[in-house]
C-alpha atoms as a PDB file:
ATOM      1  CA  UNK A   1     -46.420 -82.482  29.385  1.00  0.00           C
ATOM      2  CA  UNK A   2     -45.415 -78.812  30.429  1.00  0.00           C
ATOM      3  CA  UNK A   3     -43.034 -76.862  28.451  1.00  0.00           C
ATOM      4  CA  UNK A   4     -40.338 -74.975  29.639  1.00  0.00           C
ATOM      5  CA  UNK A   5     -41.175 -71.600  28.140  1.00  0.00           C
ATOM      6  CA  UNK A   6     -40.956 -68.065  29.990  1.00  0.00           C
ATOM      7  CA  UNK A   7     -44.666 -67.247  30.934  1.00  0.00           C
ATOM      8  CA  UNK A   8     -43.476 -63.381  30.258  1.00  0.00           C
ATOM      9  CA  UNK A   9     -42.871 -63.949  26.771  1.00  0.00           C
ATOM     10  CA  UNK A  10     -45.391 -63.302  24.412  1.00  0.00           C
ATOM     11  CA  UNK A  11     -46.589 -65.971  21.616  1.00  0.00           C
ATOM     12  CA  UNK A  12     -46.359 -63.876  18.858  1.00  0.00           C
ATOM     13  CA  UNK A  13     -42.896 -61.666  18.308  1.00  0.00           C
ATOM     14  CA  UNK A  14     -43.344 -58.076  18.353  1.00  0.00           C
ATOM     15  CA  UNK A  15     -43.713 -55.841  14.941  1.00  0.00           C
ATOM     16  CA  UNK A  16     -40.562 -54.371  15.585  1.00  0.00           C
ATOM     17  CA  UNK A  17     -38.963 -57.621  15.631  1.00  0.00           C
ATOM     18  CA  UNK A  18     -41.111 -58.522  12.595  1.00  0.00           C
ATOM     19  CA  UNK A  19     -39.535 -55.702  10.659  1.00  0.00           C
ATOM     20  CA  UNK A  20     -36.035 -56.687  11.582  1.00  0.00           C
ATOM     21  CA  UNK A  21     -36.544 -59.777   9.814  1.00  0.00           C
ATOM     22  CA  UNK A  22     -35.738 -58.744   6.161  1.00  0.00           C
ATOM     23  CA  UNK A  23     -38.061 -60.102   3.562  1.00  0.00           C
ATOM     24  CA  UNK A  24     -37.839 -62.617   1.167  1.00  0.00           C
ATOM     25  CA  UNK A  25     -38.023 -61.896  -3.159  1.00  0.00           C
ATOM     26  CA  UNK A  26     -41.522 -62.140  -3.880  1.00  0.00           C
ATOM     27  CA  UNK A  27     -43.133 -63.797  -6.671  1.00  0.00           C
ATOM     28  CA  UNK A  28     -42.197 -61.271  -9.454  1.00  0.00           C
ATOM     29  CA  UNK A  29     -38.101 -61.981  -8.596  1.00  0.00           C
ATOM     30  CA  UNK A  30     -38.341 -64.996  -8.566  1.00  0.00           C
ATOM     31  CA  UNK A  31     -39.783 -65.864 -11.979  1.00  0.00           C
ATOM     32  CA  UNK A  32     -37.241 -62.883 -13.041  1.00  0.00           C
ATOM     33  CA  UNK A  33     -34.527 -65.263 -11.567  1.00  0.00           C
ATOM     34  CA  UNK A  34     -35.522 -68.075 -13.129  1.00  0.00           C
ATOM     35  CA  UNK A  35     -36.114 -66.974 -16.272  1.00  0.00           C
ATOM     36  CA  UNK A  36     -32.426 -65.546 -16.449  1.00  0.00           C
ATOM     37  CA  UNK A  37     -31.329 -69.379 -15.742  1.00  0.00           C
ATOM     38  CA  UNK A  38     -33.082 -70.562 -18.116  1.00  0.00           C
ATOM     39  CA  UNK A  39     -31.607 -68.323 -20.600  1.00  0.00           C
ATOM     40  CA  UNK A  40     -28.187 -68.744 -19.765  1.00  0.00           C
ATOM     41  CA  UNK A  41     -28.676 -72.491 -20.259  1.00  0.00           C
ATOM     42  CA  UNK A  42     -30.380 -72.273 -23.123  1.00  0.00           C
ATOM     43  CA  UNK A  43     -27.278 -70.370 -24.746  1.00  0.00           C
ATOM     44  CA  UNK A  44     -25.122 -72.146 -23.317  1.00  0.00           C
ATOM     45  CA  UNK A  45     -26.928 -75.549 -24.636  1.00  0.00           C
ATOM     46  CA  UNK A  46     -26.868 -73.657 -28.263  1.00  0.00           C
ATOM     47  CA  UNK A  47     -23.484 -73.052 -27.961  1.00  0.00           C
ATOM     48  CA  UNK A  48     -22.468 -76.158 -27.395  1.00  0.00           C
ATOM     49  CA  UNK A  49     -24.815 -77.922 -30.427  1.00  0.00           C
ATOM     50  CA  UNK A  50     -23.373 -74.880 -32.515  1.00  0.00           C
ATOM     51  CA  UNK A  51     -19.779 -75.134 -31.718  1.00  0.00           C
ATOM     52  CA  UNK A  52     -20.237 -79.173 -32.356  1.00  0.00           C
ATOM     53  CA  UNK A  53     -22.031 -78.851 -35.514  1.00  0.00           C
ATOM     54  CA  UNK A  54     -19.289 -76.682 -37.044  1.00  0.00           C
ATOM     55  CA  UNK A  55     -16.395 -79.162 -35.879  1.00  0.00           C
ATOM     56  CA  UNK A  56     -17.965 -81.489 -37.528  1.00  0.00           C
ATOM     57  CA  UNK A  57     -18.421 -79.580 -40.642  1.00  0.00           C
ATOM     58  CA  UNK A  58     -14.928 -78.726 -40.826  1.00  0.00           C
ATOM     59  CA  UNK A  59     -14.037 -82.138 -40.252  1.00  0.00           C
ATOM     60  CA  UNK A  60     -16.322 -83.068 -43.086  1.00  0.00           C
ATOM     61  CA  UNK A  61     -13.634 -80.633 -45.657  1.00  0.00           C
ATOM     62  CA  UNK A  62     -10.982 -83.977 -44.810  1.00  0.00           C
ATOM     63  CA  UNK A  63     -12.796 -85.877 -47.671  1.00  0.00           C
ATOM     64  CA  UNK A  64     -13.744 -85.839 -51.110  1.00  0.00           C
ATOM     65  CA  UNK A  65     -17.234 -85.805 -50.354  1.00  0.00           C
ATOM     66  CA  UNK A  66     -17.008 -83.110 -47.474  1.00  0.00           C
ATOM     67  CA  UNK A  67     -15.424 -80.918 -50.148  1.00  0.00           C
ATOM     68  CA  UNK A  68     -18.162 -81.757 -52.652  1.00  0.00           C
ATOM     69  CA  UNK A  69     -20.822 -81.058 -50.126  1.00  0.00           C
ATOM     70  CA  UNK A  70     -18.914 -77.498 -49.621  1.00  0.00           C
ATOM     71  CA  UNK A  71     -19.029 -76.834 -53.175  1.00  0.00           C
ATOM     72  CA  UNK A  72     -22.558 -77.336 -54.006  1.00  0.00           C
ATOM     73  CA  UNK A  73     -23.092 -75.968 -50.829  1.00  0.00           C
ATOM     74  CA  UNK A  74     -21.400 -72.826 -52.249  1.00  0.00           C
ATOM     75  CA  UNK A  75     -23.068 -72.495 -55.516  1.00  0.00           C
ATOM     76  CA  UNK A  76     -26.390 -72.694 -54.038  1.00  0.00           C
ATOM     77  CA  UNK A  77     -25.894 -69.998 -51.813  1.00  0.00           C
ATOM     78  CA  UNK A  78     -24.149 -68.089 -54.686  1.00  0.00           C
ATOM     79  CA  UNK A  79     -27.028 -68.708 -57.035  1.00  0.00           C
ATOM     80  CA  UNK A  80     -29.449 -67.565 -54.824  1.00  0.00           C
ATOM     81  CA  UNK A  81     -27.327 -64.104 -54.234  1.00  0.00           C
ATOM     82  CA  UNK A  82     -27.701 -63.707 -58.087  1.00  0.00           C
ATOM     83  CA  UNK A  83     -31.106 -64.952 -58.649  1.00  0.00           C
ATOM     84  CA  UNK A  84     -29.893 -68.004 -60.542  1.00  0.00           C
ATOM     85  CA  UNK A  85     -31.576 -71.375 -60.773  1.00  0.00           C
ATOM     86  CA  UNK A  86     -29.942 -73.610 -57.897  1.00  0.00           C
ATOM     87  CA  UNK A  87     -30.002 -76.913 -59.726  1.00  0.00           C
ATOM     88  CA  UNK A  88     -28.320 -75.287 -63.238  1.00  0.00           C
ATOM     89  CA  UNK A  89     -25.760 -73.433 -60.637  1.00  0.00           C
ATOM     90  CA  UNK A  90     -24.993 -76.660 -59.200  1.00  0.00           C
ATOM     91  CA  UNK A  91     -24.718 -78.720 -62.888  1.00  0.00           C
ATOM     92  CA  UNK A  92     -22.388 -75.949 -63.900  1.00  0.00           C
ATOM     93  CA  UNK A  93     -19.814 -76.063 -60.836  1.00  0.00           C
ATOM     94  CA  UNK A  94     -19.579 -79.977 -60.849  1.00  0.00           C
ATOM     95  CA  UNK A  95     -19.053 -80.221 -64.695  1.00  0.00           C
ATOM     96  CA  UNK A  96     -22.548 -82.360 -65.549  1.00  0.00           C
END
């Protein structure tokens, strides 16, 4: 089956039409791409578990034993500040 094709065209295009063609990213660019979307949705995933995490930790202040959990929560982090044992901090602030 014949083609209709212009004998006086040549197979191959010509360099200078090669060089009109602009080039595509090479391999370097393209794991630089990707790696900056993977990034931004790996922040963006943290954000989200980090935002979450503290609305629920506020939420948790609503109750007795949210505001418990915020105390001893508290005196640990104080004790270790001052170099104080953690369990005796946490005796002392709820009373035992």
């Amino acid at each position: 089956m014949p083609r209709d094709t212009d004998p006086e065209l040549p197979a191959q295009p010509s360099p200078d039409h090669q060089a009109a063609i602009p080039a595509g990213p090479n391999r370097s660019q393209r794991l630089a791409r990707r790696l900056r979307i993977i990034t931004a949705r790996t922040r963006a995933i943290v954000w989200k578990l980090v935002k979450l995490s503290v609305e629920e930790f506020v939420k948790g202040f609503a109750n007795k034993a949210g505001a418990t959990t915020a105390l001893v929560l508290g005196a640990v982090g104080v004790a270790f500040v001052l170099g104080i044992d953690p369990a005796d901090a946490v005796r002392r602030v709820l009373g035992m």
